[in-house]
C-alpha atoms as a PDB file:
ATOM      1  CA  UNK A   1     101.594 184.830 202.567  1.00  0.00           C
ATOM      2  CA  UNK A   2     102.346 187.607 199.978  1.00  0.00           C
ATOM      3  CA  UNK A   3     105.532 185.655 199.151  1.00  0.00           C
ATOM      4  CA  UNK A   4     103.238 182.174 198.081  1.00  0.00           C
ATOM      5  CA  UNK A   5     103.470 181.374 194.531  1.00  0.00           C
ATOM      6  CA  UNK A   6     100.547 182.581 192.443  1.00  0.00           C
ATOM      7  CA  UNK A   7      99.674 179.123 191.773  1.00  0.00           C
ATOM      8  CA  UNK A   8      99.211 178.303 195.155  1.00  0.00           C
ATOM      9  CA  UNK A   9      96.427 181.081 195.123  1.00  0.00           C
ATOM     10  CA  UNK A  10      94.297 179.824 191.947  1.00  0.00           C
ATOM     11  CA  UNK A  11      95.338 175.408 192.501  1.00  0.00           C
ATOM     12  CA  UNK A  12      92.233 173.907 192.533  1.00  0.00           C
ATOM     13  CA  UNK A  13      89.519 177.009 191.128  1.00  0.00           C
ATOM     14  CA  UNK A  14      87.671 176.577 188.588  1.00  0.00           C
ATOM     15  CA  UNK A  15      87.963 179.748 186.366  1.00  0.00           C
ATOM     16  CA  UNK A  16      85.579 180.901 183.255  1.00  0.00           C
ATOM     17  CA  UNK A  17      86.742 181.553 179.516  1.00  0.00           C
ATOM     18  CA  UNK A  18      85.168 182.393 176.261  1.00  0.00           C
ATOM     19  CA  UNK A  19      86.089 182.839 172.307  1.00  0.00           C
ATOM     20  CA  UNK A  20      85.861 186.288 171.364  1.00  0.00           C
ATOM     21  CA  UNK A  21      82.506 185.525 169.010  1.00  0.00           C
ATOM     22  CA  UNK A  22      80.306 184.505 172.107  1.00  0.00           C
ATOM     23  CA  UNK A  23      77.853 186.779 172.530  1.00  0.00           C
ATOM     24  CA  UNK A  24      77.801 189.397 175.454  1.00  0.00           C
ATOM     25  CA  UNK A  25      74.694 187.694 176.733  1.00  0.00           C
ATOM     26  CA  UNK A  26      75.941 184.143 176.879  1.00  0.00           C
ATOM     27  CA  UNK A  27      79.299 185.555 179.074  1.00  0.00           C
ATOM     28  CA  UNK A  28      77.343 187.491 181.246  1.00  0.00           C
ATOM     29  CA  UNK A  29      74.668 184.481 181.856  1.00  0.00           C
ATOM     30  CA  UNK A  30      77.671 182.055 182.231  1.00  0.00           C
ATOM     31  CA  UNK A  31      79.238 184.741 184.656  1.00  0.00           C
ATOM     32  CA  UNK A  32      76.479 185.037 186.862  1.00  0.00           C
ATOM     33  CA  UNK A  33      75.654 181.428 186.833  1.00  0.00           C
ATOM     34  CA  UNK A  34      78.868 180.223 188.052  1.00  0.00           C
ATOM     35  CA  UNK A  35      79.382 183.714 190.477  1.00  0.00           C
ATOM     36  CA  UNK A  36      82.509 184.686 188.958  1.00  0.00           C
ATOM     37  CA  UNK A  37      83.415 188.163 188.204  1.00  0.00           C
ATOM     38  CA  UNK A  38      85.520 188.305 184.955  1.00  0.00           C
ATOM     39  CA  UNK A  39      86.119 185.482 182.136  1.00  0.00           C
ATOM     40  CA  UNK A  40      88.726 184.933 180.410  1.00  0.00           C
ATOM     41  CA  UNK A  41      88.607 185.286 176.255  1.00  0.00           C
ATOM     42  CA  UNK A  42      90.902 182.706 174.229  1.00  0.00           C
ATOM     43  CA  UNK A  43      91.956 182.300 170.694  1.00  0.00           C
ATOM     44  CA  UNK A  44      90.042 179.583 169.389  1.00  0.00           C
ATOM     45  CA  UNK A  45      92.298 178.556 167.722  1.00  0.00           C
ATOM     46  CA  UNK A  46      95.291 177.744 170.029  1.00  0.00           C
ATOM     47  CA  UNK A  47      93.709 178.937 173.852  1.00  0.00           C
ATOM     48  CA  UNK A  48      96.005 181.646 173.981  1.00  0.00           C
ATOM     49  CA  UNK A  49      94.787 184.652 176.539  1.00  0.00           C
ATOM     50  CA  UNK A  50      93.827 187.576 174.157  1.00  0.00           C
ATOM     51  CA  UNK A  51      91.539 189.360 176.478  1.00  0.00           C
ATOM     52  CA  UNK A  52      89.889 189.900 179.834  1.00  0.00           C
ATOM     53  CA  UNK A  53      85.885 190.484 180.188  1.00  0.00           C
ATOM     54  CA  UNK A  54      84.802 192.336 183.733  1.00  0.00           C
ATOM     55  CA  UNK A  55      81.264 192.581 185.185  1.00  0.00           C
ATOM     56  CA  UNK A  56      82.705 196.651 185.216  1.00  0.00           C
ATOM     57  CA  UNK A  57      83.289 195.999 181.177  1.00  0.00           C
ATOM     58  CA  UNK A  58      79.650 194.564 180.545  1.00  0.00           C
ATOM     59  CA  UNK A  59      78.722 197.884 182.878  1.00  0.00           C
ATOM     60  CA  UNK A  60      80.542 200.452 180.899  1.00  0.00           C
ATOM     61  CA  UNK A  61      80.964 199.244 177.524  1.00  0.00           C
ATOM     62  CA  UNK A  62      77.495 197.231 176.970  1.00  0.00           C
ATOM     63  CA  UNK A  63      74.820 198.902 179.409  1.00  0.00           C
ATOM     64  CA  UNK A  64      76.297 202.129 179.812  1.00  0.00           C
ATOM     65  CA  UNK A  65      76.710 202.327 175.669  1.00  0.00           C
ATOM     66  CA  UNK A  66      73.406 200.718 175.204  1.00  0.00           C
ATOM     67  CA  UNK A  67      74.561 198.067 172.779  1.00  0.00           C
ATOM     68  CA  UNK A  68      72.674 195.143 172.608  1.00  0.00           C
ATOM     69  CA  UNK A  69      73.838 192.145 174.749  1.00  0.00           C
ATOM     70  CA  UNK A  70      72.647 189.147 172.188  1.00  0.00           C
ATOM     71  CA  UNK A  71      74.190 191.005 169.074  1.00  0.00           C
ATOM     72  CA  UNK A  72      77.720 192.446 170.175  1.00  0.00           C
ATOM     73  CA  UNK A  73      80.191 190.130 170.656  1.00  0.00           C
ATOM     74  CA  UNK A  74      82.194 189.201 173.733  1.00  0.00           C
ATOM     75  CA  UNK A  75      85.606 190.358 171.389  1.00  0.00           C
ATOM     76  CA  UNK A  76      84.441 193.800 171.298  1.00  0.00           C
ATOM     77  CA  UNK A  77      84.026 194.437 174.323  1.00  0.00           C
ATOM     78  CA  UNK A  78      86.763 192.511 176.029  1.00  0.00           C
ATOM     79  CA  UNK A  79      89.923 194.836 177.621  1.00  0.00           C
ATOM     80  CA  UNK A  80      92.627 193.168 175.096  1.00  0.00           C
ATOM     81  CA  UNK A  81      95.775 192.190 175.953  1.00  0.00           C
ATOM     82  CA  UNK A  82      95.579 192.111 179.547  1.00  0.00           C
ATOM     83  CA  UNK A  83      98.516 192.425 182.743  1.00  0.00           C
ATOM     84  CA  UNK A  84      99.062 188.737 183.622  1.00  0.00           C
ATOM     85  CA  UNK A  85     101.048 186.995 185.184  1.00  0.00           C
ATOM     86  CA  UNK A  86     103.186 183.845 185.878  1.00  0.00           C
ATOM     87  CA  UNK A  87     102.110 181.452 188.061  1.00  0.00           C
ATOM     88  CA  UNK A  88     105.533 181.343 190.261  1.00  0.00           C
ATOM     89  CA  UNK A  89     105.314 185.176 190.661  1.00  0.00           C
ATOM     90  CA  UNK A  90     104.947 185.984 194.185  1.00  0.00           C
ATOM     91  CA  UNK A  91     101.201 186.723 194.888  1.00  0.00           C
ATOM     92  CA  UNK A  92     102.146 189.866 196.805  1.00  0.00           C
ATOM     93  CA  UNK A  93     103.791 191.107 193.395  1.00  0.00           C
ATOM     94  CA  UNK A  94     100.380 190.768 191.526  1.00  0.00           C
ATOM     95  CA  UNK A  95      98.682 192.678 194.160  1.00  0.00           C
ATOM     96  CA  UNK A  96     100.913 195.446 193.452  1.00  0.00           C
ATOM     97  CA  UNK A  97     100.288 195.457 190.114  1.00  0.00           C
ATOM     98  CA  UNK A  98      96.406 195.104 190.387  1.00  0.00           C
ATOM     99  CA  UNK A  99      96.988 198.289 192.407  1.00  0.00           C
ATOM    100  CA  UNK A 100      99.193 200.431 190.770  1.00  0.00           C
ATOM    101  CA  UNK A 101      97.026 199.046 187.321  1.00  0.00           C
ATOM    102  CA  UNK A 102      93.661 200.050 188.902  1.00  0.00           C
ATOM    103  CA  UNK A 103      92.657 196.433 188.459  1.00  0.00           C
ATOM    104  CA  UNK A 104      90.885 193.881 190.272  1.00  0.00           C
ATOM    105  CA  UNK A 105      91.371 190.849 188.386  1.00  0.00           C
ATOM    106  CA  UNK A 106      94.492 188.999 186.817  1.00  0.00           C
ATOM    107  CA  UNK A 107      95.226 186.019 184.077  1.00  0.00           C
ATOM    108  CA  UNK A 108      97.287 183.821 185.354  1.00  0.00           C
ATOM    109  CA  UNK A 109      99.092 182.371 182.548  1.00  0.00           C
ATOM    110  CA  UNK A 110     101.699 179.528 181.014  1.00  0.00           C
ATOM    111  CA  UNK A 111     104.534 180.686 179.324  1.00  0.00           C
ATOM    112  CA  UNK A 112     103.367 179.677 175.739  1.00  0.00           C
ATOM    113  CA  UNK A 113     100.424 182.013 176.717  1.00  0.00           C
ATOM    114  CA  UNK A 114      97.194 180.034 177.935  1.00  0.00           C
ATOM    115  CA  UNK A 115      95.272 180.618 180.887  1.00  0.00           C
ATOM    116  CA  UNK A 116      95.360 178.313 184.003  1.00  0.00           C
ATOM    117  CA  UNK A 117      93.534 180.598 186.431  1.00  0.00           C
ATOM    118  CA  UNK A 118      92.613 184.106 187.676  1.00  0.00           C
ATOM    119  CA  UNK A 119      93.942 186.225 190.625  1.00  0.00           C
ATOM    120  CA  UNK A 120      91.374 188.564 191.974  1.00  0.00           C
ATOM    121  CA  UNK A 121      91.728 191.666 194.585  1.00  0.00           C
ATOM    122  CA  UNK A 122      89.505 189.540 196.741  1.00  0.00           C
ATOM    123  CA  UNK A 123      92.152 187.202 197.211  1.00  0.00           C
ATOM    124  CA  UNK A 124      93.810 189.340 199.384  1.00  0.00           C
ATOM    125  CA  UNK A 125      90.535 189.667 201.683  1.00  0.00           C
ATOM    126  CA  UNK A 126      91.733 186.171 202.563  1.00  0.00           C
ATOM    127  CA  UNK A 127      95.104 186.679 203.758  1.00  0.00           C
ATOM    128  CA  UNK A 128      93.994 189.616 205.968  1.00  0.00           C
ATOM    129  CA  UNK A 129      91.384 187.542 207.728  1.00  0.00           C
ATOM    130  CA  UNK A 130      94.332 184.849 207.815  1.00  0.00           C
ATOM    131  CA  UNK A 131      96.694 187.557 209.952  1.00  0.00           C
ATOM    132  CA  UNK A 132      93.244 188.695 211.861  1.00  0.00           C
ATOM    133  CA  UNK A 133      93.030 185.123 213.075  1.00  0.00           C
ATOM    134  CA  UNK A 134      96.302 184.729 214.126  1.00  0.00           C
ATOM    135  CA  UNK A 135      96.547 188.260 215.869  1.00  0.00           C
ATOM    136  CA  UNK A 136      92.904 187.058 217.370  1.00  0.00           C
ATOM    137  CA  UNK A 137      94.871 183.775 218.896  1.00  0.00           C
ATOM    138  CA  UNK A 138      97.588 185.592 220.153  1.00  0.00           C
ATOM    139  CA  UNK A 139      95.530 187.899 221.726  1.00  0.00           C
ATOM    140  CA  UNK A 140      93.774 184.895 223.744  1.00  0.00           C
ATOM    141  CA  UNK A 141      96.851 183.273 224.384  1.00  0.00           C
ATOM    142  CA  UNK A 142      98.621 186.642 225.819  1.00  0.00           C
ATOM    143  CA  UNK A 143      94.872 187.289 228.182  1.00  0.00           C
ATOM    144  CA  UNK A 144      94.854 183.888 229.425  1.00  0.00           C
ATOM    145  CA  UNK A 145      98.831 183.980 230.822  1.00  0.00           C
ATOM    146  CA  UNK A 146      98.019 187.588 232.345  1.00  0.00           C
END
């Protein structure tokens, strides 16, 4: 499973983005309505990834600095230029990365730069509960010849 294309991962999930001028509010509202933990901030004027927007960024850089959510902008707050990645890279490869980055989330992007998705470290979850299965049916089928 760590070998599957990234775009295997993110096919079919809906993902959130922004323009940098959106206020911190309107993210974070958009965010929690649609239970997604980072979104994804665009040029407006060509959709090209420039940033990366984390509930942990709206924790330490608006709550923790007291700004105020409906007057700072999404732009200032966003981690710029984010790690991303390709969407044949093996998904195993961004999990490394997420690690050895100290990152849980992970653009997904074109070559010419715009988003089509987002990795996250709970994506991983999945594949372990994938090999617990398996192990689980093995175990069954090994008890049932003994």
């Amino acid at each position: 499973m760590p070998n599957r294309a990234t775009i295997k991962i993110i096919q079919s999930r809906n993902f959130l983005i922004s323009t940098p001028e959106k206020s911190v509010h309107a993210v974070a509202a958009h965010m929690k309505e649609n239970h997604e933990g980072a979104v994804l901030v665009v040029s407006p004027e060509d959709g090209k990834l420039i940033g990366i927007v984390t509930e942990r960024d709206l924790a330490f850089k608006v709550l923790a600095e007291a700004l105020d959510a409906n007057t700072t902008a999404i732009g200032t707050v966003m981690t710029a230029n984010p790690q991303t990645i390709g969407p044949e890279a093996p998904f195993g490869h961004a999990l490394h990365l997420m690690y050895e980055g100290g990152f849980r989330h992970m653009p997904v992007i074109l070559d010419d730069g715009r988003p089509i998705g987002v990795l996250s470290a709970r994506d991983a979850l999945g594949l372990e509960m994938l090999d617990f299965r398996h192990e689980l049916e093995h175990r069954e089928e090994l008890a049932v010849i003994l």
